[in-house]
Structures are given as structure tokens and as C-alpha cells.
C-alpha atoms as a PDB file:
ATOM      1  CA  UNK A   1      53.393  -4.976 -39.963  1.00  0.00           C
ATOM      2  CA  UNK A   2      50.801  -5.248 -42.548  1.00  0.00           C
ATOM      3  CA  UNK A   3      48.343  -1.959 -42.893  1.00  0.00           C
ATOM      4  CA  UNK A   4      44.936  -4.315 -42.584  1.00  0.00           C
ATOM      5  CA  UNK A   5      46.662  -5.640 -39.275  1.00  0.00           C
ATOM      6  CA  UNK A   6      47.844  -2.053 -37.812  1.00  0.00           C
ATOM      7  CA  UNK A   7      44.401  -0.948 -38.392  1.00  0.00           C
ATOM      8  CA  UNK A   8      42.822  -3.636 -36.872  1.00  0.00           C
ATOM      9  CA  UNK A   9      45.526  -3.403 -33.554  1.00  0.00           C
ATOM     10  CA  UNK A  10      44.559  -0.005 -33.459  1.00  0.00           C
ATOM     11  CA  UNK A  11      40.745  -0.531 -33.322  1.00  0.00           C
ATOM     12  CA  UNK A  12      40.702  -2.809 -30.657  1.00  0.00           C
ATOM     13  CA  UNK A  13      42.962  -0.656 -28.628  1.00  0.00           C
ATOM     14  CA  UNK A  14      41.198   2.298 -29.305  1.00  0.00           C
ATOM     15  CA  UNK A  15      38.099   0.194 -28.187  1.00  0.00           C
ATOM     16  CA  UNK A  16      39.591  -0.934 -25.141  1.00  0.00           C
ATOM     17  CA  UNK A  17      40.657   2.475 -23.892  1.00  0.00           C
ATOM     18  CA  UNK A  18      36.632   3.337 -24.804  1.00  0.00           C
ATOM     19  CA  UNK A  19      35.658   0.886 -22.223  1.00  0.00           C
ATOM     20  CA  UNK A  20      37.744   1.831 -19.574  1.00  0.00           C
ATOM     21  CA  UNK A  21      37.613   5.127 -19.816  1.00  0.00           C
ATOM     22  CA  UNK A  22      35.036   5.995 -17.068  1.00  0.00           C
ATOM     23  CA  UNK A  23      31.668   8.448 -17.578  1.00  0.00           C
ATOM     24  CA  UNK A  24      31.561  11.941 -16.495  1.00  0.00           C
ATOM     25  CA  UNK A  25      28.102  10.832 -14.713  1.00  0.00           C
ATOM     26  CA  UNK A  26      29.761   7.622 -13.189  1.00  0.00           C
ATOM     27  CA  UNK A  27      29.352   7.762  -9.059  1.00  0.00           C
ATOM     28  CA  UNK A  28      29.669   4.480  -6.996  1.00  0.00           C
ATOM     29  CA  UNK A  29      28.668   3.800  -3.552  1.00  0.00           C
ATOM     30  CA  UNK A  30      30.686   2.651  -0.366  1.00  0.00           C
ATOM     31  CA  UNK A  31      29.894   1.559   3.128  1.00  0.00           C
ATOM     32  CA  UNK A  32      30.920   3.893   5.992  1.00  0.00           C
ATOM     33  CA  UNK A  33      31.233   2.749   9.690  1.00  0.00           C
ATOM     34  CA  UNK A  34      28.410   1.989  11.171  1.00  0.00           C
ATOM     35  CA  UNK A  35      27.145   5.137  13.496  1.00  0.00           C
ATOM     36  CA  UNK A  36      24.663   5.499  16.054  1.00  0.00           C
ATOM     37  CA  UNK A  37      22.378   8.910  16.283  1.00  0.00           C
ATOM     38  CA  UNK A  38      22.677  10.833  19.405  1.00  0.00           C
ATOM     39  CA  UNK A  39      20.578   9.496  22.451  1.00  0.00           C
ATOM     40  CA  UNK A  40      19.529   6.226  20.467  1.00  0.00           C
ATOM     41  CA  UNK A  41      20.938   2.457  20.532  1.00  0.00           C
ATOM     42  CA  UNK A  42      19.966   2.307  16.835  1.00  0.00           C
ATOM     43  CA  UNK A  43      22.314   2.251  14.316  1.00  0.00           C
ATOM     44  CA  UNK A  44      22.239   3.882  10.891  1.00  0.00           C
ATOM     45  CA  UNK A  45      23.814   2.319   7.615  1.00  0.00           C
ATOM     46  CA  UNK A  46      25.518   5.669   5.725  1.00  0.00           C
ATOM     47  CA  UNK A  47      26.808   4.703   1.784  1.00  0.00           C
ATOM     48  CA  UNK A  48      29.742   7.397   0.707  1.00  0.00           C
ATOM     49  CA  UNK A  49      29.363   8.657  -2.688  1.00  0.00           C
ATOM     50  CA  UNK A  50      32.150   9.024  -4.371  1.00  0.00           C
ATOM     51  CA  UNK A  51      31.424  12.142  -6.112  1.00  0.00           C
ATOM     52  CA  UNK A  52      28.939  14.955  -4.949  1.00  0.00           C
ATOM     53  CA  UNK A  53      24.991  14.902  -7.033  1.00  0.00           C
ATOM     54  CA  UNK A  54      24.312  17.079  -9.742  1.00  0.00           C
ATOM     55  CA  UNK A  55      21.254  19.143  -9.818  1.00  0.00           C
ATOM     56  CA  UNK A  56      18.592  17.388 -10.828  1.00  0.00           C
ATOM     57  CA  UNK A  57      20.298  13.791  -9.699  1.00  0.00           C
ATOM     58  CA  UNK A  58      19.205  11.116  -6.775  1.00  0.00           C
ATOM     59  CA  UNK A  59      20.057   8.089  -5.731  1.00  0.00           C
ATOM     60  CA  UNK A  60      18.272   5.088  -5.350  1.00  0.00           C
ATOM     61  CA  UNK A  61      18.159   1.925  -3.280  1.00  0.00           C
ATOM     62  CA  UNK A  62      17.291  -1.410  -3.353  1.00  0.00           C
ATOM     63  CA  UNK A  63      17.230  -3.992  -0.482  1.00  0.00           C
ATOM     64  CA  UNK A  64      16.575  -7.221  -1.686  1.00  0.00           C
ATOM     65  CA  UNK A  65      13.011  -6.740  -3.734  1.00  0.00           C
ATOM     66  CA  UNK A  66      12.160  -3.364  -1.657  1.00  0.00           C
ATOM     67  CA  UNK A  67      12.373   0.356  -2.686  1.00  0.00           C
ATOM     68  CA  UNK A  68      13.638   1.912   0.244  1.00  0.00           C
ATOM     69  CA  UNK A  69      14.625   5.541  -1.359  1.00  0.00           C
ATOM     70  CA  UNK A  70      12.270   7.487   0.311  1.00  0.00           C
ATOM     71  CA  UNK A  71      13.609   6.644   3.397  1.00  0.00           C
ATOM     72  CA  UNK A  72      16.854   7.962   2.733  1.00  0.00           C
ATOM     73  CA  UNK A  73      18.463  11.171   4.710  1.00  0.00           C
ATOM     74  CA  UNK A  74      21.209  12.824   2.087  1.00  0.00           C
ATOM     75  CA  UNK A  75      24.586  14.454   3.467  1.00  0.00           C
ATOM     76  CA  UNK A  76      27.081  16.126   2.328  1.00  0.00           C
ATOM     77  CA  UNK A  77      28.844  13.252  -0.394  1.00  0.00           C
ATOM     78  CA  UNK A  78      26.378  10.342   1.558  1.00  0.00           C
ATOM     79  CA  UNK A  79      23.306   9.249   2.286  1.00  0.00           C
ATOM     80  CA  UNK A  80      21.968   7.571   5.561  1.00  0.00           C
ATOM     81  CA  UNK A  81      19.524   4.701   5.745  1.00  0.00           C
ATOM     82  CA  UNK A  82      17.884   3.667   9.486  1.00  0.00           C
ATOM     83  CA  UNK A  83      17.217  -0.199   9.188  1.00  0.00           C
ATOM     84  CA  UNK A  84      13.988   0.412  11.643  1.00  0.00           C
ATOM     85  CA  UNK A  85      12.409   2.997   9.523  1.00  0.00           C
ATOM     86  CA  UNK A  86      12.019   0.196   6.819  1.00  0.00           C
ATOM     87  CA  UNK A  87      11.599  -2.465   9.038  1.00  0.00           C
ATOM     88  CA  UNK A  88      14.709  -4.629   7.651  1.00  0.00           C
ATOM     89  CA  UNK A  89      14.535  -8.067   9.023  1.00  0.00           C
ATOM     90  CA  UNK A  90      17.834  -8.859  10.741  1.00  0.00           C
ATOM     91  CA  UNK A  91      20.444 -10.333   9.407  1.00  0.00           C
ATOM     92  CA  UNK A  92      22.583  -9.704   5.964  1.00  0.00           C
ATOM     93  CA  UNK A  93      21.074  -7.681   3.409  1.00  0.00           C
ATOM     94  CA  UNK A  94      22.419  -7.006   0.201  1.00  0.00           C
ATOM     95  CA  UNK A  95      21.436  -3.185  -1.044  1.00  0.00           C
ATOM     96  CA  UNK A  96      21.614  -1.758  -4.531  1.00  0.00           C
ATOM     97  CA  UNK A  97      22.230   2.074  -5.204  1.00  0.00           C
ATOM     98  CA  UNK A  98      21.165   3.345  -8.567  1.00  0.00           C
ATOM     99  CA  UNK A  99      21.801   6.740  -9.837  1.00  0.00           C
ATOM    100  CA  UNK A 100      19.166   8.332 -10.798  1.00  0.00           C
ATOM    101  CA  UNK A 101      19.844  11.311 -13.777  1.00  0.00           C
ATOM    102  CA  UNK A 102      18.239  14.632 -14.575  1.00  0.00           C
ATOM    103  CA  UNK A 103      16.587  12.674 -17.566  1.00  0.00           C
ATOM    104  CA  UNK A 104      15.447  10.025 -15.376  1.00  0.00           C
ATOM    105  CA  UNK A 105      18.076   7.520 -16.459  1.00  0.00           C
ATOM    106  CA  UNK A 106      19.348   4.459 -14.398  1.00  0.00           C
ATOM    107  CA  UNK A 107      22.467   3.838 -13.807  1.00  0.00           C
ATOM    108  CA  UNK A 108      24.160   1.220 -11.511  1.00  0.00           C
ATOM    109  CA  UNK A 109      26.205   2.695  -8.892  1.00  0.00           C
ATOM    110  CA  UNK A 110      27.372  -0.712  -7.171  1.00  0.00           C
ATOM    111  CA  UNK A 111      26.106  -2.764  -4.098  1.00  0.00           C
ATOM    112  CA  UNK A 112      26.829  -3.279  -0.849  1.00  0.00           C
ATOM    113  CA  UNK A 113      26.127  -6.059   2.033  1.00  0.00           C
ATOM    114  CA  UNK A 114      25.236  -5.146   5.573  1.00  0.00           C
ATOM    115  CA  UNK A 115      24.352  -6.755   8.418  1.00  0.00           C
ATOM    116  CA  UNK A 116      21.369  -5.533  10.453  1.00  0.00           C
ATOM    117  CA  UNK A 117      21.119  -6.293  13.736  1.00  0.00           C
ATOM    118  CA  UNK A 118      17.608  -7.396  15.624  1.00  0.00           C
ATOM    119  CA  UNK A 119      16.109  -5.026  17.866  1.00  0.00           C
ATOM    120  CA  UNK A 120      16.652  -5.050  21.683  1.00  0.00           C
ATOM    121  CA  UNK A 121      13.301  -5.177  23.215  1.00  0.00           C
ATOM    122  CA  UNK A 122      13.352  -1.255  24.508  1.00  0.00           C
ATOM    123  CA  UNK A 123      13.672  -0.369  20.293  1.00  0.00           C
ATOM    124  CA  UNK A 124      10.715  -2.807  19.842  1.00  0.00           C
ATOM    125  CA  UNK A 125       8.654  -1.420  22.219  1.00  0.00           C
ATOM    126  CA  UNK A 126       9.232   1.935  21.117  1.00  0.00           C
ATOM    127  CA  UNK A 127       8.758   1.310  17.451  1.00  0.00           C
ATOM    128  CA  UNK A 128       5.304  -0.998  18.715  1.00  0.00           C
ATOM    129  CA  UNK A 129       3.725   2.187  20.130  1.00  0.00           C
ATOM    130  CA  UNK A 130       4.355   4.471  17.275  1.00  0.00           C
ATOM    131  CA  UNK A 131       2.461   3.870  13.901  1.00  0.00           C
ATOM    132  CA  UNK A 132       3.631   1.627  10.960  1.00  0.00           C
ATOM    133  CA  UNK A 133       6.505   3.344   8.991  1.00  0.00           C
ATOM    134  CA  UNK A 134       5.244   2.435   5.425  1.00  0.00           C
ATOM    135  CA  UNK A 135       1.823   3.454   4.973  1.00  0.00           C
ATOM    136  CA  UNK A 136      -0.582   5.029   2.127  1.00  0.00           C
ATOM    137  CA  UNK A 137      -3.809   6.651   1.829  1.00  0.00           C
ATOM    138  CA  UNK A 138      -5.775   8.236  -1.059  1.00  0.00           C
ATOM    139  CA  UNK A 139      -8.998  10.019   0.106  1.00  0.00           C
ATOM    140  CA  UNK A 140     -11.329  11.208  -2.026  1.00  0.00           C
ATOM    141  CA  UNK A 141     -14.510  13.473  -2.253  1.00  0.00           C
ATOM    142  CA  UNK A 142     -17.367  15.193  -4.331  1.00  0.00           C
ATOM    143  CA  UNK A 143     -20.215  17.464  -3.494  1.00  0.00           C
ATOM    144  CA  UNK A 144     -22.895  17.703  -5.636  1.00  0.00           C
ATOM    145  CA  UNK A 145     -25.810  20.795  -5.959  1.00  0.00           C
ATOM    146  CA  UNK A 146     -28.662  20.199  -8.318  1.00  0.00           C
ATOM    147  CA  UNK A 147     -31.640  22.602  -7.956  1.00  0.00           C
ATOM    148  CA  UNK A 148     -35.112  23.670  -9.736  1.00  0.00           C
ATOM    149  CA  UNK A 149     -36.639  26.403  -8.614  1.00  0.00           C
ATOM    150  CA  UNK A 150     -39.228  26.806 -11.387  1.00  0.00           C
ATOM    151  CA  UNK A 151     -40.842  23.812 -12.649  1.00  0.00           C
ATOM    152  CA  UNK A 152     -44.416  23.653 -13.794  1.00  0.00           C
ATOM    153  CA  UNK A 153     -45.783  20.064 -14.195  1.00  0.00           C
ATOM    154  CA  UNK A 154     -49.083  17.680 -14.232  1.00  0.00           C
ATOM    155  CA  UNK A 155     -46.896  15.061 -12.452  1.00  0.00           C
ATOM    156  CA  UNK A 156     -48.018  13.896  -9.323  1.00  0.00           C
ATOM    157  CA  UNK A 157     -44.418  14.196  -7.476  1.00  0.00           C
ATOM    158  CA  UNK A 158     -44.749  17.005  -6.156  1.00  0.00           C
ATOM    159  CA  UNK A 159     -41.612  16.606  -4.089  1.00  0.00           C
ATOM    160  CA  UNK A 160     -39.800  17.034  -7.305  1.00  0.00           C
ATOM    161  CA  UNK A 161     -41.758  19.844  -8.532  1.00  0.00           C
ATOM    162  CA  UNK A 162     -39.440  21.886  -6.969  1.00  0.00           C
ATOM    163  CA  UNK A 163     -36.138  21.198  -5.233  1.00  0.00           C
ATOM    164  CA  UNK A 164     -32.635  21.667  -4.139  1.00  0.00           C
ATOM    165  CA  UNK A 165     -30.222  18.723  -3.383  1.00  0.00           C
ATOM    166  CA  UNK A 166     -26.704  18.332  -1.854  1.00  0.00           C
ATOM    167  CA  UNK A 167     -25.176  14.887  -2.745  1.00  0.00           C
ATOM    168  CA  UNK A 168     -21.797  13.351  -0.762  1.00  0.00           C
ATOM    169  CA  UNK A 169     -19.960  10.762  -2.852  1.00  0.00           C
ATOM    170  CA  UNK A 170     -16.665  10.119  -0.398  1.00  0.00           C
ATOM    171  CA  UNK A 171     -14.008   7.558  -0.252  1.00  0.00           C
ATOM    172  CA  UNK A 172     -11.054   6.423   1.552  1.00  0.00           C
ATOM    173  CA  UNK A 173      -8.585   3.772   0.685  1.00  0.00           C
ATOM    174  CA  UNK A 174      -5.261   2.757   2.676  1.00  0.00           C
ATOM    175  CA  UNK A 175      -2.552   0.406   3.203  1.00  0.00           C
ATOM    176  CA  UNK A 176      -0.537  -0.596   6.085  1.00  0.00           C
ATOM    177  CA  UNK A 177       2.896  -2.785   6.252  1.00  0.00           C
ATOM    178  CA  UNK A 178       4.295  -3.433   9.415  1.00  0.00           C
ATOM    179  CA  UNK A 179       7.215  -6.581  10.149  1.00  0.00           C
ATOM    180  CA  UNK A 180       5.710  -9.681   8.799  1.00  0.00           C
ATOM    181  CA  UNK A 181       2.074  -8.322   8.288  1.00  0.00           C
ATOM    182  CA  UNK A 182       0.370  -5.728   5.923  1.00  0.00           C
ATOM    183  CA  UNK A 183      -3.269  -4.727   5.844  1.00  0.00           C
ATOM    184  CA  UNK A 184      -5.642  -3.150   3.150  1.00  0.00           C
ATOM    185  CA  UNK A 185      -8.600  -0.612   4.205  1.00  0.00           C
ATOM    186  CA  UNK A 186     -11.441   0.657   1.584  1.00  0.00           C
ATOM    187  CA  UNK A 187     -14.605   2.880   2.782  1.00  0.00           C
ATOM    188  CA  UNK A 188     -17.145   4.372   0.359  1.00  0.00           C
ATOM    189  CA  UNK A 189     -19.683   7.015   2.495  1.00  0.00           C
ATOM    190  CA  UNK A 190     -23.157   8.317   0.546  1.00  0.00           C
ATOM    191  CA  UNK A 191     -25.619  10.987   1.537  1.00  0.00           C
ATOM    192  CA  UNK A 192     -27.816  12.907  -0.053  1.00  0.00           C
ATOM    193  CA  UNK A 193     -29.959  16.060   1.711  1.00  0.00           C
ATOM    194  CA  UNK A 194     -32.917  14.628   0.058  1.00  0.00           C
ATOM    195  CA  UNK A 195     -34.826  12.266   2.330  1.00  0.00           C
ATOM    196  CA  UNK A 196     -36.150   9.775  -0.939  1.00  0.00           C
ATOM    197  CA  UNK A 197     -32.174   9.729  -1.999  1.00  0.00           C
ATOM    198  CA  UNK A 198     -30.294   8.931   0.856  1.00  0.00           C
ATOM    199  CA  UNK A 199     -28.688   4.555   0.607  1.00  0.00           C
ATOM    200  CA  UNK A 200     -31.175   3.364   3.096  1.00  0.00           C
ATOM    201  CA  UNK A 201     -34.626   4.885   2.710  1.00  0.00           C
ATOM    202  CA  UNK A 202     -36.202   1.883   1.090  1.00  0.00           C
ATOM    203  CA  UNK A 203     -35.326   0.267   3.826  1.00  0.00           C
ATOM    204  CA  UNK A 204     -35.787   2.543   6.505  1.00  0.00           C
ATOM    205  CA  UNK A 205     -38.018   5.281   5.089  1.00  0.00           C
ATOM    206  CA  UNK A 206     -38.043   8.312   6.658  1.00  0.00           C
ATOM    207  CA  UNK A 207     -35.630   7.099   9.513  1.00  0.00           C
ATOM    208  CA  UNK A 208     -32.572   7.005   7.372  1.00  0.00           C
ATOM    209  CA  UNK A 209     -29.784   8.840   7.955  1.00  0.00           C
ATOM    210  CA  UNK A 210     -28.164  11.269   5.377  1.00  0.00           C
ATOM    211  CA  UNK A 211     -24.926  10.135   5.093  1.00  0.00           C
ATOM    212  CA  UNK A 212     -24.260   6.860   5.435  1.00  0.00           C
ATOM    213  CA  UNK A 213     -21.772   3.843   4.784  1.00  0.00           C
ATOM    214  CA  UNK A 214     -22.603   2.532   1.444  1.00  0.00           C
ATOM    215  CA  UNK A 215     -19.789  -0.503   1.758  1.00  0.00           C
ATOM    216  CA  UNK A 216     -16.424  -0.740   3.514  1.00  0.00           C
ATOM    217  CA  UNK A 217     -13.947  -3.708   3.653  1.00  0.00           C
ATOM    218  CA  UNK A 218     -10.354  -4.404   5.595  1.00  0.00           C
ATOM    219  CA  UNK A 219      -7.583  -6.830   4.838  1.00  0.00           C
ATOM    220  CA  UNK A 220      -5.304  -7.838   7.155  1.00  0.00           C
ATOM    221  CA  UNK A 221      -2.488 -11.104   6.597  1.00  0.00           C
ATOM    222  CA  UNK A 222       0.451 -12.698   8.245  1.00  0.00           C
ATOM    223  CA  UNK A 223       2.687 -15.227   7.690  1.00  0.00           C
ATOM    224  CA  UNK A 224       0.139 -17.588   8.987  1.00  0.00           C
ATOM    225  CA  UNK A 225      -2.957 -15.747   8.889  1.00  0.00           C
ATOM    226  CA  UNK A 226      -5.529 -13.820   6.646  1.00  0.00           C
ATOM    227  CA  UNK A 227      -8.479 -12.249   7.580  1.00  0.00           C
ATOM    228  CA  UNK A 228     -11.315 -10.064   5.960  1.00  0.00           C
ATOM    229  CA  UNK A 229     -13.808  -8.260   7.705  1.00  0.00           C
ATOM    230  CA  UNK A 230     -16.818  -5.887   5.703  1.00  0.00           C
ATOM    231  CA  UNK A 231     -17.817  -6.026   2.440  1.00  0.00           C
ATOM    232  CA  UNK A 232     -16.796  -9.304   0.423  1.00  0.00           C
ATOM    233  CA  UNK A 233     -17.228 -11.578  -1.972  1.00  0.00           C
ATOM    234  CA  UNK A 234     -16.062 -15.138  -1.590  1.00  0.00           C
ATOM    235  CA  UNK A 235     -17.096 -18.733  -3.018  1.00  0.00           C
ATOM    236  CA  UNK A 236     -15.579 -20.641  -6.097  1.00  0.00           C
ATOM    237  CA  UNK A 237     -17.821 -23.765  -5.555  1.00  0.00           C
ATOM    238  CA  UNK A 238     -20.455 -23.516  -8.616  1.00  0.00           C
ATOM    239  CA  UNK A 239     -22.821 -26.338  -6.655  1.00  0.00           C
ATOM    240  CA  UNK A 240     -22.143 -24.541  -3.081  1.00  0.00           C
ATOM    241  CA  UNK A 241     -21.320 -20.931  -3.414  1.00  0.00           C
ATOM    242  CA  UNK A 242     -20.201 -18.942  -6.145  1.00  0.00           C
ATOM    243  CA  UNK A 243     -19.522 -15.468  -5.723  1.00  0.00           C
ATOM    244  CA  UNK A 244     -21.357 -14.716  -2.731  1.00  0.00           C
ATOM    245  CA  UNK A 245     -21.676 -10.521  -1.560  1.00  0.00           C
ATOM    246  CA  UNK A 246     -22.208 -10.320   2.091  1.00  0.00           C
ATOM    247  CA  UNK A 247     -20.752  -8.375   4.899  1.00  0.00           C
ATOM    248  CA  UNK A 248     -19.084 -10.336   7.683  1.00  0.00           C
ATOM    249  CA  UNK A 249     -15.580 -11.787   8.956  1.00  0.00           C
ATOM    250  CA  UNK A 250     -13.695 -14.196   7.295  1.00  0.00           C
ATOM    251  CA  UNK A 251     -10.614 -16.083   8.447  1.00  0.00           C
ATOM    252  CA  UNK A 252      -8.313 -18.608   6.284  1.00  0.00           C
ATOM    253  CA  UNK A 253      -4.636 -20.300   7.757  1.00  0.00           C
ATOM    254  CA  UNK A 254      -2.536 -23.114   6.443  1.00  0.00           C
ATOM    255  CA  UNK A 255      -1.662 -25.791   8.690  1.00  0.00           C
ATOM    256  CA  UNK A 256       0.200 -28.834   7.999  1.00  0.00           C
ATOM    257  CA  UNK A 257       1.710 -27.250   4.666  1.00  0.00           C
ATOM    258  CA  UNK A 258      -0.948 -29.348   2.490  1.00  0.00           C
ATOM    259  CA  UNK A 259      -4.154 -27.850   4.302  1.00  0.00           C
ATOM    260  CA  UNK A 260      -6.225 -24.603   4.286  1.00  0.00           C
ATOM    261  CA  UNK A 261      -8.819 -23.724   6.458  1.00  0.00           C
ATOM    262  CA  UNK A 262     -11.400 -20.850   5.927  1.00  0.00           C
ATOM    263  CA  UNK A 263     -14.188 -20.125   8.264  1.00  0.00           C
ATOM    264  CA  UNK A 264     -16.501 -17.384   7.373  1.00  0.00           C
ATOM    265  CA  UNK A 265     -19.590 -15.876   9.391  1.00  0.00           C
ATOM    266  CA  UNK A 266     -21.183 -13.172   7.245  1.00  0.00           C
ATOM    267  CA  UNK A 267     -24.905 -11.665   6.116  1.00  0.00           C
ATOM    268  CA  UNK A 268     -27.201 -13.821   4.453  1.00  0.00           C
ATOM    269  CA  UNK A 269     -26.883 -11.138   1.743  1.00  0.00           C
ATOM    270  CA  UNK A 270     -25.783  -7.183   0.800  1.00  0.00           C
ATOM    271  CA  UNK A 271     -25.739  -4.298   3.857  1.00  0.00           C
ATOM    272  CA  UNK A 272     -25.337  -1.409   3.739  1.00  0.00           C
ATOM    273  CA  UNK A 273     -25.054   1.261   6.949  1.00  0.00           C
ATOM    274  CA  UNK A 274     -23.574   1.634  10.022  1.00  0.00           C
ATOM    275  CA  UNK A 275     -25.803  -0.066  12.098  1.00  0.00           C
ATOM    276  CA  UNK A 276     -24.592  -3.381  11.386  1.00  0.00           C
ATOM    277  CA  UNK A 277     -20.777  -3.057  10.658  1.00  0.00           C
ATOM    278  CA  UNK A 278     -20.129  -6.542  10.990  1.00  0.00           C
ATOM    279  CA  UNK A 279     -23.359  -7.799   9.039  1.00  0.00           C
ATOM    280  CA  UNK A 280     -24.531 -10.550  10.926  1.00  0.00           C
ATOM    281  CA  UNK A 281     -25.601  -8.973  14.528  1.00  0.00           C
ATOM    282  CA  UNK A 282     -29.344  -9.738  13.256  1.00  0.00           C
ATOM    283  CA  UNK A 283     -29.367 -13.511  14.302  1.00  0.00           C
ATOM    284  CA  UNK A 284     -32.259 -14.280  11.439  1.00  0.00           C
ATOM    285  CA  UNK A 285     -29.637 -13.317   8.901  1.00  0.00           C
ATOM    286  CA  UNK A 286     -26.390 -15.385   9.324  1.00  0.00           C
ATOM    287  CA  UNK A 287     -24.800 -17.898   7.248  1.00  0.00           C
ATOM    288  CA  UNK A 288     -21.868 -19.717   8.650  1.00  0.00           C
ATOM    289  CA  UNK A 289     -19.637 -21.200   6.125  1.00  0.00           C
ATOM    290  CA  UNK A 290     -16.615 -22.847   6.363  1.00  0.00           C
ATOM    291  CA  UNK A 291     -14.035 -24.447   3.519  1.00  0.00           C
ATOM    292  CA  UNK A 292     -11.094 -27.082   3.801  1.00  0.00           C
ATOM    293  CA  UNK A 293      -8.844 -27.435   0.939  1.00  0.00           C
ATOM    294  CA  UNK A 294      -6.541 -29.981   0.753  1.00  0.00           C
END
């Protein structure tokens, strides 16, 4: 055999013994039998790994377009998944495990398909009563002291001559996902300990209160459905209504698959407060708008 050849035979077999040679860090995944947990009908989906984690290692999963890792339970050489924690619809899934390294590398660790089974009406009930598994909220607050003790002036505000003020800047935003609906929640709350500074004293003078709601809005959609209630701003029409801020309740469905309906009954303009959480319980200040789009 020629040298150039030999050389080149041994390259490719050297490169072929490369590739099959597997990782040190290589684990894979495997479906166990499905179990059920003590004094429940569910059942839980448990994936084998075939070698223990390192330190600093986790695995993930994927089902379908969904990151359900946080939901997983780890065992010794497994993990367990509960289909009804992540609200999987019924029927087969396909789930992707990742391993996660200490340097926050992926690496596939193979796939498996299950099949989920629907809930009996006793799981449904049970699961109705108790709150929605994947939630979020991110609160947020600030208190601010300004005072002035001395202050020698000609002005004729004498309120601010001398002062001390506590301001509240608060706010709250969430989200909710439940089986074939998700909703969106956003509150902003103002006060102020001085009378002149609180959100509604031009409007109410000396009645306001001190804290107040400055806006708030909800989101809430189905498969079918969408609706807004609070704070909004709707309108693409540049001859009707264009960007139009109001507080009210908004609902918009398809029918038909070629139609869409939106009905809207808001403010006639901005609120702000509690008083009027939906923003058109005044009836001098209503508008009643609806759109059809075909």
C-alpha cells in the first residue's frame, strides 16, 4: 500500500473512532413506567438518566414549544414530571431533555413521546378550585421623604415655605396561564401626604384621597375570546378613532373565520381613581364604540 494512501486510511479511521467515541459529559434520557403518587389517580411521567448529575449540572425539558423545567421533581438517576402541574393538553406529546452544564452549555440528551391522558372530572374539579399553576408577579415600590424646615422667602406659597412630604410610587404587574386561556394584570398606585400633590386634587380639591389608583389595566383571552378591562388605548381608524386613552371594557371574537367583532364601552376620556374602576358609571361620560373587520 502506498504511504499517501495508509495515511489517508488511517485518518479517516482515526476520525471515525473520534466520532463514536462518546463524551465524558454525554447523559441520555429514557421513559420509565408510568406511576401514580400515593392517594392520587394522576399519573406522573419519570425520564431515567442514564448517568447520575454532576455538581453544578440540570436538566432541561421541552414539550412541544414550552419550558417545563421548573416543574420538574429530581430523584435519585431521574426526574419526574406531573402532566397537570403544566397543564399538558391530552394526547401525545413529544418532550426534549437538554443537559444543562456547569458552564451553562446545552447539550441534547434525546427525546421521548408520551401520551397524556385527559383528566377525569374529580382531577378537574380539584385542579379548578386551586389557583393557576403557571403564574408571575413583579411588585414594586418607593417611598419618598423630602423636607424643609428652614426656608425664608417673599413668595406667597406659604404652604411651601416650610414642609415635609411622604410620596408612594407602587406597582404591580402579573400574569396568569391556565388550559386554553392566559391573562395579563398591571396596577400603578400614587399618594402623596401633601394634600396639593396627591393624583386627584385638581379634580377633587381637598376631598382627594392620599393614595390613590393612578391607572390599572387586565387582559384576559381564549381561544375565542379577548377582553380588556381599565386603562387602554384602542383605535387605528385616522377619520374615526386613533389612539384613543379611556378606561372601560372592551371585548373582540372571531366568528365565521373571516370576521372580527369588537365592542367597546369606555370613558369619554382619561380617569384616574378608584371611584370609577370601570370608567363609564358617570352616564354623561360614555362612548360606545364598536368595530367589524372583515
Amino acid at each position: 500500500m502506498q504511504p499517501q494512501k495508509r495515511i489517508a486510511l488511517w485518518l479517516c479511521l482515526a476520525a471515525k473512532l473520534a466520532g463514536q467515541s462518546p463524551s465524558p459529559s454525554d447523559l441520555q434520557v429514557s421513559l420509565l413506567p408510568v406511576t401514580r403518587a400515593a392517594g392520587s389517580s394522576e399519573e406522573k411521567i419519570e425520564l431515567r438518566l442514564s448517568r447520575p448529575l454532576a455538581t453544578g449540572e440540570r436538566i432541561a425539558l421541552i414539550a412541544g414549544d414550552t419550558d417545563v423545567s421548573a416543574f420538574l421533581v429530581s430523584g435519585p438517576q431521574k426526574v419526574t414530571l406531573s402532566p397537570g402541574a403544566v397543564l399538558l393538553p391530552p394526547g401525545e406529546a413529544q418532550l426534549q431533555a437538554w443537559l444543562v452544564t456547569a458552564a451553562h452549555e446545552w447539550r441534547d440528551a434525546g427525546s421521548v413521546k408520551v401520551k397524556v391522558k385527559k383528566q377525569t372530572a374529580s382531577a378537574a374539579e380539584g385542579m379548578g378550585q386551586q389557583l393557576p399553576r403557571l403564574f408571575t408577579f413583579q411588585q414594586s415600590s418607593s417611598l419618598q421623604f423630602r423636607s424643609q424646615p428652614l426656608y425664608k422667602t417673599s413668595s406667597r406659597l406659604t404652604y411651601r415655605r416650610t414642609f415635609e412630604e411622604l410620596n408612594l410610587q407602587s406597582s404591580l404587574i402579573g400574569k396568569l396561564q391556565g388550559q386554553g386561556w392566559h391573562a395579563e394584570l398591571q396596577t400603578n398606585i400614587a399618594g402623596s401626604s401633601e394634600e396639593r400633590d396627591t393624583p386627584r386634587y385638581f379634580q377633587l380639591g381637598g376631598a382627594a384621597p392620599p393614595v390613590d389608583v393612578a391607572s390599572y389595566s387586565a387582559m384576559i383571552e381564549t381561544k375565542r375570546l379577548k377582553a380588556w378591562i381599565g386603562d387602554q388605548s384602542f383605535g387605528t381608524s385616522r377619520e374615526l378613532i386613533s389612539n384613543f386613552n379611556a378606561r372601560g371594557v372592551r371585548v373582540a371574537t372571531n366568528f365565521g373565520g373571516r370576521f372580527d367583532l369588537t365592542v367597546g364601552l369606555t370613558s369619554g376620556g382619561p380617569v384616574e381613581g378608584y371611584s370609577n374602576l370601570l370608567g363609564f358609571e358617570e352616564g354623561n361620560d360614555r362612548v360606545l364604540a364598536a368595530t367589524l373587520g372583515v
